[in-house]
N, C-alpha and C. Protein backbone atom coordinates (compact mmCIF):
# COMPACT_ATOMS: atom_id res chain seq x y z
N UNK A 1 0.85 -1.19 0.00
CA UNK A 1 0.00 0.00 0.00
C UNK A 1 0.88 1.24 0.00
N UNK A 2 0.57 2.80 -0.51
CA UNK A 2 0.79 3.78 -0.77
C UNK A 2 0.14 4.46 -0.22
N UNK A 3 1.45 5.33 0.69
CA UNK A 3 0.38 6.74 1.54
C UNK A 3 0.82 7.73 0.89
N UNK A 4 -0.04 9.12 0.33
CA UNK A 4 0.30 10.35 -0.05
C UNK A 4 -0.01 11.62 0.75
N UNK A 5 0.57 11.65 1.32
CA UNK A 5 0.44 13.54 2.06
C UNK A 5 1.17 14.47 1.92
N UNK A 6 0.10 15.42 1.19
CA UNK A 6 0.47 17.05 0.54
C UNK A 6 0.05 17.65 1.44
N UNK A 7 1.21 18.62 1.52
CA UNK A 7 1.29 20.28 2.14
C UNK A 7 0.91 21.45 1.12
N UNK A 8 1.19 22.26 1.87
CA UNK A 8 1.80 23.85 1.43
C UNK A 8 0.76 24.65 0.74
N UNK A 9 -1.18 23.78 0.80
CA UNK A 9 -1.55 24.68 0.10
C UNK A 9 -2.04 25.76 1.43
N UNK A 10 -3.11 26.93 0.74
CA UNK A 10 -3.42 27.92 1.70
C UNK A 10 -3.98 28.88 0.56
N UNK A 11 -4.26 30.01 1.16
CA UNK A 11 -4.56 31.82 0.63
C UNK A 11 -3.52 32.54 0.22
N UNK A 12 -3.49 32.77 -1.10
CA UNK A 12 -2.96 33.55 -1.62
C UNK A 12 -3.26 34.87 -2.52
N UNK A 13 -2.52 35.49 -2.53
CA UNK A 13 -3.21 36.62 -3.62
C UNK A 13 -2.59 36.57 -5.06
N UNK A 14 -3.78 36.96 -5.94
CA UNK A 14 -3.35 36.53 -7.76
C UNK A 14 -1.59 37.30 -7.76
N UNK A 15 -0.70 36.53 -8.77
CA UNK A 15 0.12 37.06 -8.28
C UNK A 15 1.58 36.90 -7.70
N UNK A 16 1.10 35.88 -6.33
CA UNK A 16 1.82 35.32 -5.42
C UNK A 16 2.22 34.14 -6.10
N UNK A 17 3.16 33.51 -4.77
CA UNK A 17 3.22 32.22 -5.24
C UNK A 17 2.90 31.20 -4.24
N UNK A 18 3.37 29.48 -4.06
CA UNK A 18 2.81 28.95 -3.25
C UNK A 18 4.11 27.66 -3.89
N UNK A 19 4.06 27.04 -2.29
CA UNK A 19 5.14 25.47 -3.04
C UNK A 19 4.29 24.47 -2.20
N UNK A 20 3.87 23.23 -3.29
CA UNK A 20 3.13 22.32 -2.66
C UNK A 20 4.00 20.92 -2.19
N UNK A 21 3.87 20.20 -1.49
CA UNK A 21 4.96 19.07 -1.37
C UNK A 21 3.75 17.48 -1.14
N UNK A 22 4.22 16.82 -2.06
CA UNK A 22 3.48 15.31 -1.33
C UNK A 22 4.67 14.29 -1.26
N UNK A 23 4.84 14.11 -0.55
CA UNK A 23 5.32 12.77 0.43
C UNK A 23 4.72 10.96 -0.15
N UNK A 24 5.67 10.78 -0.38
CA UNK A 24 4.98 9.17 -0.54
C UNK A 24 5.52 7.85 0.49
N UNK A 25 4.98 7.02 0.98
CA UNK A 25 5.28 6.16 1.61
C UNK A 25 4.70 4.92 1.70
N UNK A 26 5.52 3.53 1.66
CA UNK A 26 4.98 2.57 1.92
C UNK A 26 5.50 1.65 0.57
N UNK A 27 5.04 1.02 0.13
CA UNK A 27 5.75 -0.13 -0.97
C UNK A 27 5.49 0.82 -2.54
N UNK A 28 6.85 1.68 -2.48
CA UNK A 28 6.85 2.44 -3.83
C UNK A 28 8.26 1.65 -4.51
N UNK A 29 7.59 1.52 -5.61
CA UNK A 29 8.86 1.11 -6.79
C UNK A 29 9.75 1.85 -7.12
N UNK A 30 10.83 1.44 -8.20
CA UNK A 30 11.53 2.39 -8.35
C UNK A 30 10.97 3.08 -9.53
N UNK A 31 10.47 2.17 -10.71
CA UNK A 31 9.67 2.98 -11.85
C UNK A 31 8.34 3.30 -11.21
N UNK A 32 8.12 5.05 -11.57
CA UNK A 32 6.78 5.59 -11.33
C UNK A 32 6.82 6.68 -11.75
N UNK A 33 5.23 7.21 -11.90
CA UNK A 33 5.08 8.36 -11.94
C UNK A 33 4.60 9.28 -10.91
N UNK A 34 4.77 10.40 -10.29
CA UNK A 34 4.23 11.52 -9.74
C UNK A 34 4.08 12.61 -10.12
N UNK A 35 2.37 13.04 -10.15
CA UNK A 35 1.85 13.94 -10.22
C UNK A 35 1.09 14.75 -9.93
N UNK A 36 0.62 15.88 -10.13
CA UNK A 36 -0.56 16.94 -9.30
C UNK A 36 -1.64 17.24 -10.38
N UNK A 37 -2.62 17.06 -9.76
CA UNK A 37 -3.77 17.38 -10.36
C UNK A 37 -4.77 18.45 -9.53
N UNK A 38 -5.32 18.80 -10.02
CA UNK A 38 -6.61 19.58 -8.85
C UNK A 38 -8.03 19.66 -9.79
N UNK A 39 -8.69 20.20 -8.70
CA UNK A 39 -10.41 20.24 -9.44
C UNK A 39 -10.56 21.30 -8.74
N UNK A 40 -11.58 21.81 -9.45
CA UNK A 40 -12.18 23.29 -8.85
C UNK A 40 -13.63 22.80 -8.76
N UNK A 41 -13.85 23.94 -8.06
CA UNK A 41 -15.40 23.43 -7.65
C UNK A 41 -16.84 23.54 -9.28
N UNK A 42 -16.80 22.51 -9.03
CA UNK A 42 -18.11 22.05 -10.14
C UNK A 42 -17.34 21.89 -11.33
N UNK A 43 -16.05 21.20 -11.54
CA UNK A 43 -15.91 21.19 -12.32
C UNK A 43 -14.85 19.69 -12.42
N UNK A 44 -14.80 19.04 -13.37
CA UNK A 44 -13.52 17.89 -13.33
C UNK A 44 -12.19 17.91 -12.80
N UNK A 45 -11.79 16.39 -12.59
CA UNK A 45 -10.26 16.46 -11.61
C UNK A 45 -9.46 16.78 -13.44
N UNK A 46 -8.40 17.45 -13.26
CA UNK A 46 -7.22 17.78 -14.49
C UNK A 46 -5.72 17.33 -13.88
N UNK A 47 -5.41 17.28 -14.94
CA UNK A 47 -3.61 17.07 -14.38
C UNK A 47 -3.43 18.48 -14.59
N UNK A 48 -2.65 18.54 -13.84
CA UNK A 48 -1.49 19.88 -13.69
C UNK A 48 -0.04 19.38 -14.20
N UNK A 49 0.53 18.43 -13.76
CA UNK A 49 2.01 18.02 -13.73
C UNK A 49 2.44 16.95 -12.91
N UNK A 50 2.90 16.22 -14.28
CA UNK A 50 3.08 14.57 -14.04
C UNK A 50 4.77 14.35 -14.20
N UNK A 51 5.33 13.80 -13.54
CA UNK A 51 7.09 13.76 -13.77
C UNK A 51 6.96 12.08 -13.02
N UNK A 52 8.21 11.67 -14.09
CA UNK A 52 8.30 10.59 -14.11
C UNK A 52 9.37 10.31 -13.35
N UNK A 53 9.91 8.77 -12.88
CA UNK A 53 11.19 8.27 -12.05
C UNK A 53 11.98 8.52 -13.88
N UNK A 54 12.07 8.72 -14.74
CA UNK A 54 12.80 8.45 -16.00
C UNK A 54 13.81 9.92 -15.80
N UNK A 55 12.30 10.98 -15.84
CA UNK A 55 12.78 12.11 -15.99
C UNK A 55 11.91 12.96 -16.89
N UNK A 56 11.03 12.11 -17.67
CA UNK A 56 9.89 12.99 -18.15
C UNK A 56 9.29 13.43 -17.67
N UNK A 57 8.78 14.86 -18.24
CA UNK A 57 8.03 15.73 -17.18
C UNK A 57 6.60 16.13 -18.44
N UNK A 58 5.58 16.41 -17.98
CA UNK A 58 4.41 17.03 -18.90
C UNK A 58 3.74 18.30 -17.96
N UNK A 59 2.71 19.25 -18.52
CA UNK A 59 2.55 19.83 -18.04
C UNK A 59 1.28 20.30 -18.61
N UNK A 60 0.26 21.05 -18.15
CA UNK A 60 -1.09 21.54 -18.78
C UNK A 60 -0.94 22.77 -19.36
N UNK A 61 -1.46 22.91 -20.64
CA UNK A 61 -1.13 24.19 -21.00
C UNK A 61 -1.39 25.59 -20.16
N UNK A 62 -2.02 25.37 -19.64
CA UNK A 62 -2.57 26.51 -18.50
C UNK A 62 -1.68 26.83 -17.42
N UNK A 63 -0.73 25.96 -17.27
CA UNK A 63 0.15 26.67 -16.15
C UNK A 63 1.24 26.22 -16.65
N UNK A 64 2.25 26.03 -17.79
CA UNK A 64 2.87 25.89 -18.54
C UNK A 64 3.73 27.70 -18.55
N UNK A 65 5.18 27.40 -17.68
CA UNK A 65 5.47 28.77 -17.56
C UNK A 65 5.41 29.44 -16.02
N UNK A 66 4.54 28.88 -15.49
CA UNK A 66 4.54 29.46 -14.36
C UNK A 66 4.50 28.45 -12.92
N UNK A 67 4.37 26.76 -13.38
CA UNK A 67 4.54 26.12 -12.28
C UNK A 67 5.68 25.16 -12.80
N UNK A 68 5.95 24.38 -11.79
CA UNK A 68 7.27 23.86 -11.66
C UNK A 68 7.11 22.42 -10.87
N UNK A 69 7.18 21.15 -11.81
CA UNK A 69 7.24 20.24 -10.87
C UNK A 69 8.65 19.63 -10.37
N UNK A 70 9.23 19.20 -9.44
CA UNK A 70 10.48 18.48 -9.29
C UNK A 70 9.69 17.02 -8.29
N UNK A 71 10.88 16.65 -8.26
CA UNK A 71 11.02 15.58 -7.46
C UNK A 71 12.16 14.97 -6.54
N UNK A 72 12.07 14.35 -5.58
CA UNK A 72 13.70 14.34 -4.45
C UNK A 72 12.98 12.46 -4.29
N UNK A 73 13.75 12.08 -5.42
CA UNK A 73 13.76 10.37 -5.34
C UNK A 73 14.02 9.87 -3.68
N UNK A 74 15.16 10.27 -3.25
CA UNK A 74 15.40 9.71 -2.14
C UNK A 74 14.58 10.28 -0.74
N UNK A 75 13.68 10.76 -1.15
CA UNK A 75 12.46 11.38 -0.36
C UNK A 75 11.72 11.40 -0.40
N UNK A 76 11.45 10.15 -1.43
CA UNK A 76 10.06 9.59 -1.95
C UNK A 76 8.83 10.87 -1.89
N UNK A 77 9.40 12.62 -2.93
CA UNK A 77 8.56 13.81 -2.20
C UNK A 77 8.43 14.15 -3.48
N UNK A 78 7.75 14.81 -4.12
CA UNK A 78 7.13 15.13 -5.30
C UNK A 78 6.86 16.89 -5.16
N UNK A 79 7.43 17.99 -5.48
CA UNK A 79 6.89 19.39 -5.24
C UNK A 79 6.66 19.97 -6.20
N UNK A 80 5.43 21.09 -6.44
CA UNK A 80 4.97 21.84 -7.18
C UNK A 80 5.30 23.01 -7.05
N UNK A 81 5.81 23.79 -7.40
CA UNK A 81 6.35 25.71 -7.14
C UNK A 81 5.00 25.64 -8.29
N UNK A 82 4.66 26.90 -7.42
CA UNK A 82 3.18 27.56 -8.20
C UNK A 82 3.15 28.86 -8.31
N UNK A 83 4.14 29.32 -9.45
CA UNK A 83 4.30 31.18 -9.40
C UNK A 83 3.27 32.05 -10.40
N UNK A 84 2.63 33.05 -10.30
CA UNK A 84 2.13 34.35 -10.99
C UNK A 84 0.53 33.24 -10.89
N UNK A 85 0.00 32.99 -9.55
CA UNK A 85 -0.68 32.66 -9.75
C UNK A 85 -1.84 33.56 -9.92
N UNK A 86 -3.05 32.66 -10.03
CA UNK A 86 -4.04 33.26 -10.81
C UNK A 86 -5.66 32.54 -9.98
N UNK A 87 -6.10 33.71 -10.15
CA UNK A 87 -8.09 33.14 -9.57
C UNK A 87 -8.47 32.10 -9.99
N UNK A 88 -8.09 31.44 -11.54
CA UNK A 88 -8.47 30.07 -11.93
C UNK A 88 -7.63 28.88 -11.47
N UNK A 89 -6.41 29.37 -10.75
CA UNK A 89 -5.96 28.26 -9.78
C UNK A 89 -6.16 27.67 -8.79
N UNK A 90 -7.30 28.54 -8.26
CA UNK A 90 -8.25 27.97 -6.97
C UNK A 90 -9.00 26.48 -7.24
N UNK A 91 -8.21 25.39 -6.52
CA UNK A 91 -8.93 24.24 -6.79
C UNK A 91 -8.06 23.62 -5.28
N UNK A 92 -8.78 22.16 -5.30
CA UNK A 92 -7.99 21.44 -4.13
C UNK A 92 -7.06 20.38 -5.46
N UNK A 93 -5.96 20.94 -4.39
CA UNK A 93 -4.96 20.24 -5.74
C UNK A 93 -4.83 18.42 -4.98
N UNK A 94 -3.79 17.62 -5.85
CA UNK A 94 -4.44 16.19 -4.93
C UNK A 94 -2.45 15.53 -5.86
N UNK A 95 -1.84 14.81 -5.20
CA UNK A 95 -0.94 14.16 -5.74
C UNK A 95 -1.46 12.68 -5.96
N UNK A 96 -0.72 12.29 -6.81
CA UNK A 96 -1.03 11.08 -7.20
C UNK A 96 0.75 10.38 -7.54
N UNK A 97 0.34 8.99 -7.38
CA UNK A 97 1.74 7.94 -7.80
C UNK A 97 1.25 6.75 -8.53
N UNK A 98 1.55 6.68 -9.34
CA UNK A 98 1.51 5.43 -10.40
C UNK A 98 2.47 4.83 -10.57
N UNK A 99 2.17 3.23 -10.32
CA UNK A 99 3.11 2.45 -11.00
C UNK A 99 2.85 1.11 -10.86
N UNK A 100 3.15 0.93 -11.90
CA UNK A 100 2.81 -0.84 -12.57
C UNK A 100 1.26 -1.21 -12.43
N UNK A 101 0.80 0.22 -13.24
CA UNK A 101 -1.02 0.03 -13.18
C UNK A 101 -2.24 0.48 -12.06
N UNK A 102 -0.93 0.42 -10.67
CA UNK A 102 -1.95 0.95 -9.89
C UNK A 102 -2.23 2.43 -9.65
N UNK A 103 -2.68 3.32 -9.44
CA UNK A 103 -2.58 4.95 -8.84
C UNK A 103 -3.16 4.77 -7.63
N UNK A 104 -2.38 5.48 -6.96
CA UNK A 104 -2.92 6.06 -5.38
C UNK A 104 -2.64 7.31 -5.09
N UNK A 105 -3.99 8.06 -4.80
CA UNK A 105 -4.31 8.90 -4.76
C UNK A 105 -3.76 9.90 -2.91
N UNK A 106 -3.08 10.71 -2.73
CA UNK A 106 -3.25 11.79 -1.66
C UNK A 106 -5.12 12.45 -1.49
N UNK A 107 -5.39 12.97 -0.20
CA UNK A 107 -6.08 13.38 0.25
C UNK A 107 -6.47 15.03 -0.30
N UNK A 108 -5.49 15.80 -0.60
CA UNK A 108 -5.61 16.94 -1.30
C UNK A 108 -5.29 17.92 -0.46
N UNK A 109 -4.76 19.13 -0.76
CA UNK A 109 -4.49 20.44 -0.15
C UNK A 109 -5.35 21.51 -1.02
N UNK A 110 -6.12 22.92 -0.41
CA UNK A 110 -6.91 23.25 -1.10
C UNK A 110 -6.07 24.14 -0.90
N UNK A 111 -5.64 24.95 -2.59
CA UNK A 111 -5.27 26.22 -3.04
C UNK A 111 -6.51 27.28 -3.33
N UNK A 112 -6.23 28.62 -2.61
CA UNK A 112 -7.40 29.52 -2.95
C UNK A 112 -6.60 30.96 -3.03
N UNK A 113 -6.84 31.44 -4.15
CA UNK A 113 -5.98 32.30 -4.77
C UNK A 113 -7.02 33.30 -5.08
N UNK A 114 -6.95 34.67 -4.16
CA UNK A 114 -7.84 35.96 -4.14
C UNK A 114 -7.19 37.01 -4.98
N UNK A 115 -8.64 37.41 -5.68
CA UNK A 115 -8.23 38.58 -6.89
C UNK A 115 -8.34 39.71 -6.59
């Protein structure tokens, strides 16, 4: 099993920035993926930014430029830098880890970004 717990979201103003962190623990492989997604209210879960154990990274066109995913392998920790944010970034963002078919999902941190 796979535990995910994200930090760092909160209130911000359009603008600002914000760094999110999820943590993984428990029987993780060495091939995987980690990524952030969020949903806003009434509306579908999206990826934000998926980075791989390879080194591939993807990103949504919408925050393409202004967020930043990394990763610290030996810290099984996955972080998002979230700069010049924006009112449509208000969602509860959620990490996720994939590998070898399964995803397990984090609990979510809610970003709310005032205009």
């Amino acid at each position: 099993q796979v535990r995910l717990v994200e930090s760092g979201g909160g209130l911000v103003q359009a603008g600002g920035s914000l760094r999110l962190s999820c943590a993984a623990s428990g029987s993780i492989f060495r091939n995987n993926a980690m990524g952030w997604y969020r949903q806003a209210p009434g509306k579908q879960r999206e990826l934000v930014a998926i980075n791989t154990s390879g080194g591939i990274t993807n990103y949504a066109d919408s925050v393409k430029g202004r967020f930043t995913i990394s990763r610290d392998n030996t810290k099984n920790t996955v972080y998002l830098q979230m700069n010049s944010l924006k009112s449509e970034d208000t969602a509860v963002y959620y990490c996720k880890l994939g590998q070898y078919g399964s995803d397990f999902w984090g609990k979510g941190t809610l970003v709310t970004v005032s205009s």
